[in-house]
C-alpha atoms as a PDB file:
ATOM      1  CA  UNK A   1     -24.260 -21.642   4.076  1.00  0.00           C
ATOM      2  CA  UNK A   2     -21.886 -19.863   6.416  1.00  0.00           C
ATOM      3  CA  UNK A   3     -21.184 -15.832   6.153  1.00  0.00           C
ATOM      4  CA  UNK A   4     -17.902 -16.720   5.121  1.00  0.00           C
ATOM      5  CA  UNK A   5     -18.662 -19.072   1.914  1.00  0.00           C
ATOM      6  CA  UNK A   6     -21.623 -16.222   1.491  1.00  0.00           C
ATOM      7  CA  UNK A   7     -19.469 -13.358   0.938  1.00  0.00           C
ATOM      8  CA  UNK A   8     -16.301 -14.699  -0.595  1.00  0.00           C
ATOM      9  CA  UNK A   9     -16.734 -12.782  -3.830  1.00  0.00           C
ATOM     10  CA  UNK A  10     -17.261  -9.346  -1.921  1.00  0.00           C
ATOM     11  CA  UNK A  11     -13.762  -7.193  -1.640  1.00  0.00           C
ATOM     12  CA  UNK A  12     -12.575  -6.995   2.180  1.00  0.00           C
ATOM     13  CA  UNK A  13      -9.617  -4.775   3.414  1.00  0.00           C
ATOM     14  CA  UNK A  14      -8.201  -6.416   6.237  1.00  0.00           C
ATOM     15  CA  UNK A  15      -5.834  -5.887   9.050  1.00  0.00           C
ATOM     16  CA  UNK A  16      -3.101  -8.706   8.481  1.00  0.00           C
ATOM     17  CA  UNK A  17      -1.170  -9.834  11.678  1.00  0.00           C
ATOM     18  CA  UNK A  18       0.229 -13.194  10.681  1.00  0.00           C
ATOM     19  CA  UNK A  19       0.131 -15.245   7.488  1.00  0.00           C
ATOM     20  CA  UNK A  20      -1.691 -18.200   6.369  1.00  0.00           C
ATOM     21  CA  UNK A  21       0.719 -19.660   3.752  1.00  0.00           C
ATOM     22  CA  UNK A  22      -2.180 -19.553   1.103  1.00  0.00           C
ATOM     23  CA  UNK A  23      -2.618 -15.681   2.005  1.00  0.00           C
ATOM     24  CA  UNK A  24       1.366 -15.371   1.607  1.00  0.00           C
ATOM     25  CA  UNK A  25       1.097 -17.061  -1.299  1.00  0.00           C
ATOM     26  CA  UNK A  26      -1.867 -15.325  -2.820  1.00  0.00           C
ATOM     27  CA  UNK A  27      -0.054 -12.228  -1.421  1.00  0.00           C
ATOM     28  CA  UNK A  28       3.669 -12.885  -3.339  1.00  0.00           C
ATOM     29  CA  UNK A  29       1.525 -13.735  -7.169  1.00  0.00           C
ATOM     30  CA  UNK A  30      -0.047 -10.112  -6.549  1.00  0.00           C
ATOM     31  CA  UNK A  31       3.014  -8.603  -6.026  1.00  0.00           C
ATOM     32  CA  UNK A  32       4.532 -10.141  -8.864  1.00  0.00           C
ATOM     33  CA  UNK A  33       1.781  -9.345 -11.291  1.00  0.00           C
ATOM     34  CA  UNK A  34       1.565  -5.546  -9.683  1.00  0.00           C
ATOM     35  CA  UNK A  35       6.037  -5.467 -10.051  1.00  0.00           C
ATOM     36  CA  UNK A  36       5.448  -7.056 -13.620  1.00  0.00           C
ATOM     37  CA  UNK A  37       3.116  -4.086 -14.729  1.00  0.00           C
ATOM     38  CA  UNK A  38       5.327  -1.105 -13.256  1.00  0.00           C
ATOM     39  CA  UNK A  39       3.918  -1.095  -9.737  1.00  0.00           C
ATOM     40  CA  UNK A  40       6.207  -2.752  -7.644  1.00  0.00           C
ATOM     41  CA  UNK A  41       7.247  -0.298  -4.511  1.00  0.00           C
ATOM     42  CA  UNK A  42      10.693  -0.690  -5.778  1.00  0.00           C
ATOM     43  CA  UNK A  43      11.472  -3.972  -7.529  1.00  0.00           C
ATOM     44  CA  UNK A  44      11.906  -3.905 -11.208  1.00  0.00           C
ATOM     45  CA  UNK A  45      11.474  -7.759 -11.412  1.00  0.00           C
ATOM     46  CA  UNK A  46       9.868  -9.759  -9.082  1.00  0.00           C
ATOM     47  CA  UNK A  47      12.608 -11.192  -6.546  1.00  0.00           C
ATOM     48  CA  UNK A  48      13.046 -14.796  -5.696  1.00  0.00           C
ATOM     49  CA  UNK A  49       9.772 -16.535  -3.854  1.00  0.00           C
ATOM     50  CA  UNK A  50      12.127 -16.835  -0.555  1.00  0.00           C
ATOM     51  CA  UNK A  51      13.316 -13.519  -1.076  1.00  0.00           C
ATOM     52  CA  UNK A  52       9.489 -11.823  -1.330  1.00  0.00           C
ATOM     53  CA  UNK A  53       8.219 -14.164   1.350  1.00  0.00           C
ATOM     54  CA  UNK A  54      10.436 -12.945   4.191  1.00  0.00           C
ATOM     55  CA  UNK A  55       9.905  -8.975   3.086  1.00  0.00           C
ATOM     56  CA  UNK A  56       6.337  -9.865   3.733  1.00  0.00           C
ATOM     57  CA  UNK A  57       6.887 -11.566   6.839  1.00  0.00           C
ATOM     58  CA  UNK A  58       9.230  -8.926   8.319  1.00  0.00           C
ATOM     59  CA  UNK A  59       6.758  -6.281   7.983  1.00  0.00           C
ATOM     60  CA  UNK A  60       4.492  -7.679  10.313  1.00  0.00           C
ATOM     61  CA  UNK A  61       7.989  -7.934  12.785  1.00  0.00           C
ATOM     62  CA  UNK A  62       8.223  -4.171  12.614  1.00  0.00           C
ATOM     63  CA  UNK A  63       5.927  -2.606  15.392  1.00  0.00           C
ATOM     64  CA  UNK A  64       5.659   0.547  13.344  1.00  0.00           C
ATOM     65  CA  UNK A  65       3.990  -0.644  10.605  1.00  0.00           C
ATOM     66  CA  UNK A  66       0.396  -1.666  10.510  1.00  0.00           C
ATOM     67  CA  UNK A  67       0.187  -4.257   7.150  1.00  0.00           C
ATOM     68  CA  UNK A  68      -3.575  -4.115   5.090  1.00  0.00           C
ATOM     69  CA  UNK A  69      -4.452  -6.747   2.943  1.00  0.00           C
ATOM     70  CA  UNK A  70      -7.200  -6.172  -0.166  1.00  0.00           C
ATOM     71  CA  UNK A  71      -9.097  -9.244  -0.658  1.00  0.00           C
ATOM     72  CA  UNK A  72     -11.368 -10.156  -3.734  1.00  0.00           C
ATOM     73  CA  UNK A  73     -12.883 -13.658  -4.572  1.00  0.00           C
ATOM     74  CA  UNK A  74     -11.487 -15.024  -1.357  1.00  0.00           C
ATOM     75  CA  UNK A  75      -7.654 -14.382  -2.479  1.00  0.00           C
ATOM     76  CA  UNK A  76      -5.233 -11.532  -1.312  1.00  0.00           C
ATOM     77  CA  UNK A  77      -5.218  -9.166  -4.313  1.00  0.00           C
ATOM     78  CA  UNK A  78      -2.903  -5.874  -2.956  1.00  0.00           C
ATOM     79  CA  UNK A  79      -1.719  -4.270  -0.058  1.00  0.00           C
ATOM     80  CA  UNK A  80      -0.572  -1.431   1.580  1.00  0.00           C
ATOM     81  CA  UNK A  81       1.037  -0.689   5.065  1.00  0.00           C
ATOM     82  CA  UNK A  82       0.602   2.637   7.686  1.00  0.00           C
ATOM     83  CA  UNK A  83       3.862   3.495   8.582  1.00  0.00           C
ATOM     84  CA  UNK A  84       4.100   5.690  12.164  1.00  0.00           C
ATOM     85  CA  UNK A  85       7.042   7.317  12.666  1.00  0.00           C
ATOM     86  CA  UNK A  86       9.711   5.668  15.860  1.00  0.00           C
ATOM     87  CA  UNK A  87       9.172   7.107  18.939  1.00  0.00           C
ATOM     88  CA  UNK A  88      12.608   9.005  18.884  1.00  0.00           C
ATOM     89  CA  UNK A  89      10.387  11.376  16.228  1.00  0.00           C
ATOM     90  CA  UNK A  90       8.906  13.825  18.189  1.00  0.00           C
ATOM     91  CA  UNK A  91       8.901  16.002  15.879  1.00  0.00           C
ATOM     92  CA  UNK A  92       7.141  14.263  12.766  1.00  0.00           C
ATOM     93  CA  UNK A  93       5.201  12.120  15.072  1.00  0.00           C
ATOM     94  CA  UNK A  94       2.139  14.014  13.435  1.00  0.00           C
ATOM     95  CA  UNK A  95       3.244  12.067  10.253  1.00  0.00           C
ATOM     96  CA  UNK A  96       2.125   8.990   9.010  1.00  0.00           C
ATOM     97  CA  UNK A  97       3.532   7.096   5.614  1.00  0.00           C
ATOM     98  CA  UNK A  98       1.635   4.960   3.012  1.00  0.00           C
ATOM     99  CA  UNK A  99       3.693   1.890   1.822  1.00  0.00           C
ATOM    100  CA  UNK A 100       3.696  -0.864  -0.510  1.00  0.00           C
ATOM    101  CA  UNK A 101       0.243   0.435  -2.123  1.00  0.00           C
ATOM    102  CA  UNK A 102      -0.716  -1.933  -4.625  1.00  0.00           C
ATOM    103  CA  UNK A 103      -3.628  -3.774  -6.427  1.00  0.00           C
ATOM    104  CA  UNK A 104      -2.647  -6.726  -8.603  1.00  0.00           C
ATOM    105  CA  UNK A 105      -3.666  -5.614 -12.194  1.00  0.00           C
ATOM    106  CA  UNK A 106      -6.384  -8.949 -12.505  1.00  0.00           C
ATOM    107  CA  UNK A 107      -8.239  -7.108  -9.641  1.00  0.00           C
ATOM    108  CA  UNK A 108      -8.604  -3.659 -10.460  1.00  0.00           C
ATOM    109  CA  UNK A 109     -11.851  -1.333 -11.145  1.00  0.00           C
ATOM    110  CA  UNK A 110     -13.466  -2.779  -7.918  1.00  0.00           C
ATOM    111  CA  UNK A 111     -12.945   0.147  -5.394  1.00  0.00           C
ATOM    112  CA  UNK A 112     -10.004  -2.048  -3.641  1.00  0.00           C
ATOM    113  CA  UNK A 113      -7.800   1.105  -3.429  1.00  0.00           C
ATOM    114  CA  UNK A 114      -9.799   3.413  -2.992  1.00  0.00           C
ATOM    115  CA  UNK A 115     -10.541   0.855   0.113  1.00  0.00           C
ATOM    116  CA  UNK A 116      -7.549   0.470   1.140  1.00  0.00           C
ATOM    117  CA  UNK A 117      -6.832   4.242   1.304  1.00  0.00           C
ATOM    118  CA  UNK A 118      -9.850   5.021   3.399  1.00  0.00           C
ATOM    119  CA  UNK A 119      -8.765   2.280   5.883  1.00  0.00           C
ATOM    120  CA  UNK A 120      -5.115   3.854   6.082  1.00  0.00           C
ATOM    121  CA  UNK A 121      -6.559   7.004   6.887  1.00  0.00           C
ATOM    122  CA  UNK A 122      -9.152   5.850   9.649  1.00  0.00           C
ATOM    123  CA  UNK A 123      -6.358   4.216  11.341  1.00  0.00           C
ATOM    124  CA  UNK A 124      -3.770   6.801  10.969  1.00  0.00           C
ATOM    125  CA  UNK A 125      -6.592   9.518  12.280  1.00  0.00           C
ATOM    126  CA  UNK A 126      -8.116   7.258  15.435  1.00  0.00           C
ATOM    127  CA  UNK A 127      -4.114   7.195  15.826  1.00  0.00           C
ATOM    128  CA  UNK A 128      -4.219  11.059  16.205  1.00  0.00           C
ATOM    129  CA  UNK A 129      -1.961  11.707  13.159  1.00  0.00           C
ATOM    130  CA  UNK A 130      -2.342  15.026  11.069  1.00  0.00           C
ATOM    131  CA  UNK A 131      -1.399  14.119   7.621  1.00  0.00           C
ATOM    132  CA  UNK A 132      -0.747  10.804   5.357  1.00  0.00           C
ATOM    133  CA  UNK A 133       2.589  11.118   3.141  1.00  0.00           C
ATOM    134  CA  UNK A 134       2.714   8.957   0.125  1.00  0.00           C
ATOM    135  CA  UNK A 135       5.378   8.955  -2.637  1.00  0.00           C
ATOM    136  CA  UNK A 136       5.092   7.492  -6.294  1.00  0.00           C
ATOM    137  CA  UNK A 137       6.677   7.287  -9.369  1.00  0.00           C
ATOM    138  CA  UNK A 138       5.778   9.821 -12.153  1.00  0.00           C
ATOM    139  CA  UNK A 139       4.621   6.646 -14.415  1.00  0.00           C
ATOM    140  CA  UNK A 140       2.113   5.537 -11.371  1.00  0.00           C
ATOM    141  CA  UNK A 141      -0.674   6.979 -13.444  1.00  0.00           C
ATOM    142  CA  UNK A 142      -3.591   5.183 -11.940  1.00  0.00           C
ATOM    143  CA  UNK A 143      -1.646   5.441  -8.336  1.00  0.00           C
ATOM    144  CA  UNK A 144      -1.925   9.441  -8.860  1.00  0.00           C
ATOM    145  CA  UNK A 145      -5.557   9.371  -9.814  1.00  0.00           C
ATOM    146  CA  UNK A 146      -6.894   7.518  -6.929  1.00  0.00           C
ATOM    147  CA  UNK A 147      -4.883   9.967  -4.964  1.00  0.00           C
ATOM    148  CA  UNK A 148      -5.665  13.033  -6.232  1.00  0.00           C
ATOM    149  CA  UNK A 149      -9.083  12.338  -6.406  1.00  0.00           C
ATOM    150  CA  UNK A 150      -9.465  11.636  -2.845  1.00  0.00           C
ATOM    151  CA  UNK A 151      -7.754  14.049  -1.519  1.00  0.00           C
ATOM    152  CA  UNK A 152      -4.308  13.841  -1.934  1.00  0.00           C
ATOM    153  CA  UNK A 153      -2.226  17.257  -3.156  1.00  0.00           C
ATOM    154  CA  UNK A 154       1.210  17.019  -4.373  1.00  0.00           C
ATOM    155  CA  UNK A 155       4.063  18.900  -2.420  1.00  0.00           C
ATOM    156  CA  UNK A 156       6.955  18.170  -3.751  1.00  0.00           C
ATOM    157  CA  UNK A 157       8.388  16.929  -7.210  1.00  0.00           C
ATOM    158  CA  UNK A 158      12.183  15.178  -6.692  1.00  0.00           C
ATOM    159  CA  UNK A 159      13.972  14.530 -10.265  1.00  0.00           C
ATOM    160  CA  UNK A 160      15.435  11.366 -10.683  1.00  0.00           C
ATOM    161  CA  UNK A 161      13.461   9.802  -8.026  1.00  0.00           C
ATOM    162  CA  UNK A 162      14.009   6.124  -9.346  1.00  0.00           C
ATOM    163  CA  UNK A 163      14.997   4.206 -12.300  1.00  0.00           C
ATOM    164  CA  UNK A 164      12.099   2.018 -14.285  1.00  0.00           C
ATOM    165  CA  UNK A 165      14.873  -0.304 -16.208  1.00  0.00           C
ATOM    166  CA  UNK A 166      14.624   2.023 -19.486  1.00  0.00           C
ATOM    167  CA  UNK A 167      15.307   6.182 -17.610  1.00  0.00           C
ATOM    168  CA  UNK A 168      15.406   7.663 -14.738  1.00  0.00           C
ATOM    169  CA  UNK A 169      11.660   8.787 -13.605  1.00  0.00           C
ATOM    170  CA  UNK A 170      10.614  11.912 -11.349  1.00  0.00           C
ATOM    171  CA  UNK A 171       8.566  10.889  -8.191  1.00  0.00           C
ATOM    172  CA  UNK A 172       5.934  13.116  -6.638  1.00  0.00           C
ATOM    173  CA  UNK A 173       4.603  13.341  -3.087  1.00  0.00           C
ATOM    174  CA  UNK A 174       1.485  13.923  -2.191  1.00  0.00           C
ATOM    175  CA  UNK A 175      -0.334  14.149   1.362  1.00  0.00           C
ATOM    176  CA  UNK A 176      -3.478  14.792   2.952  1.00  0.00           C
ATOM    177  CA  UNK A 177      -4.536  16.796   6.304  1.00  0.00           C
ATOM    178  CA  UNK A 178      -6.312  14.399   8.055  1.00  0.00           C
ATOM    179  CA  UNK A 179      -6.972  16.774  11.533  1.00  0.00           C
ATOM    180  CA  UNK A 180      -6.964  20.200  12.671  1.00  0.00           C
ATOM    181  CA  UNK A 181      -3.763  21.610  13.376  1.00  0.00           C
END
């Protein structure tokens, strides 16, 4: 038996550079389950197949963002991208983002974003940034605990940060030192 077939029910993070179309696939149904239950980096519902296929592709187009795949039983389960700042931003180039943070709801309670987290920040610190920014939605209750309890402080607090199809929710932002100053 190869290591591959060996360890397909162990949880990998991975670097993603191009897609297989199984992975998009598998990729696109975690989405939608994560935008179904309130965690969809924007979308209320999920969008068209086409529509969530080429956001996917065209973040591995955009040479400032670095695209991280959770992977559990073989399958693509979440995501979540480092996002550097252009080189025109010499003055936040300390900075880096969190994006598109997500773990389909099926795969929870198995350490995958706590995972994915820890690979955002060894990348972003071998990168020489000095802090990781992330922003969430007030009702991103499970979001908040990962991040607060690895690390994460809140900042700032913006009213009216985003609308959840019923009211207008705050969103928070957190970040976390990552280097001396």
């Amino acid at each position: 038996m190869t290591d591959t077939l060996r360890n397909i029910h162990q949880p990998v993070i991975e670097a993603v550079k191009e897609f297989t179309q199984a992975d998009l696939d598998d990729l696109c149904e975690a989405a939608e389950e994560a935008i179904i239950d309130g965690n969809g980096f924007g979308w209320l519902t999920p969008p068209r197949r086409t529509v969530q296929e080429n956001f996917w592709k065209g973040i591995l187009m955009v040479p400032v963002r670095e695209l991280y795949c959770a992977r559990f039983e073989g399958r693509i389960v979440g995501s979540a991208q480092l996002v550097k700042p252009f080189s025109n931003n010499e003055a936040g180039r300390h900075i880096a983002q969190v994006a598109t943070f997500f773990i389909a709801p099926y795969a929870r309670g198995y350490g995958l974003a706590i995972g994915l987290l820890a690979v955002l920040e060894n990348s972003a610190r071998e990168q020489g940034f000095k802090f990781l920014e992330v922003d969430v939605r007030e009702t991103q209750t499970a979001a908040i605990s990962i991040l607060e309890s690895n690390g994460y402080e809140k900042w700032a607090v913006k009213p009216y940060y985003a609308w959840n199809g019923e009211r207008y929710v705050d969103g928070y932002y957190y970040k976390k030192q990552l280097a001396e100053l």
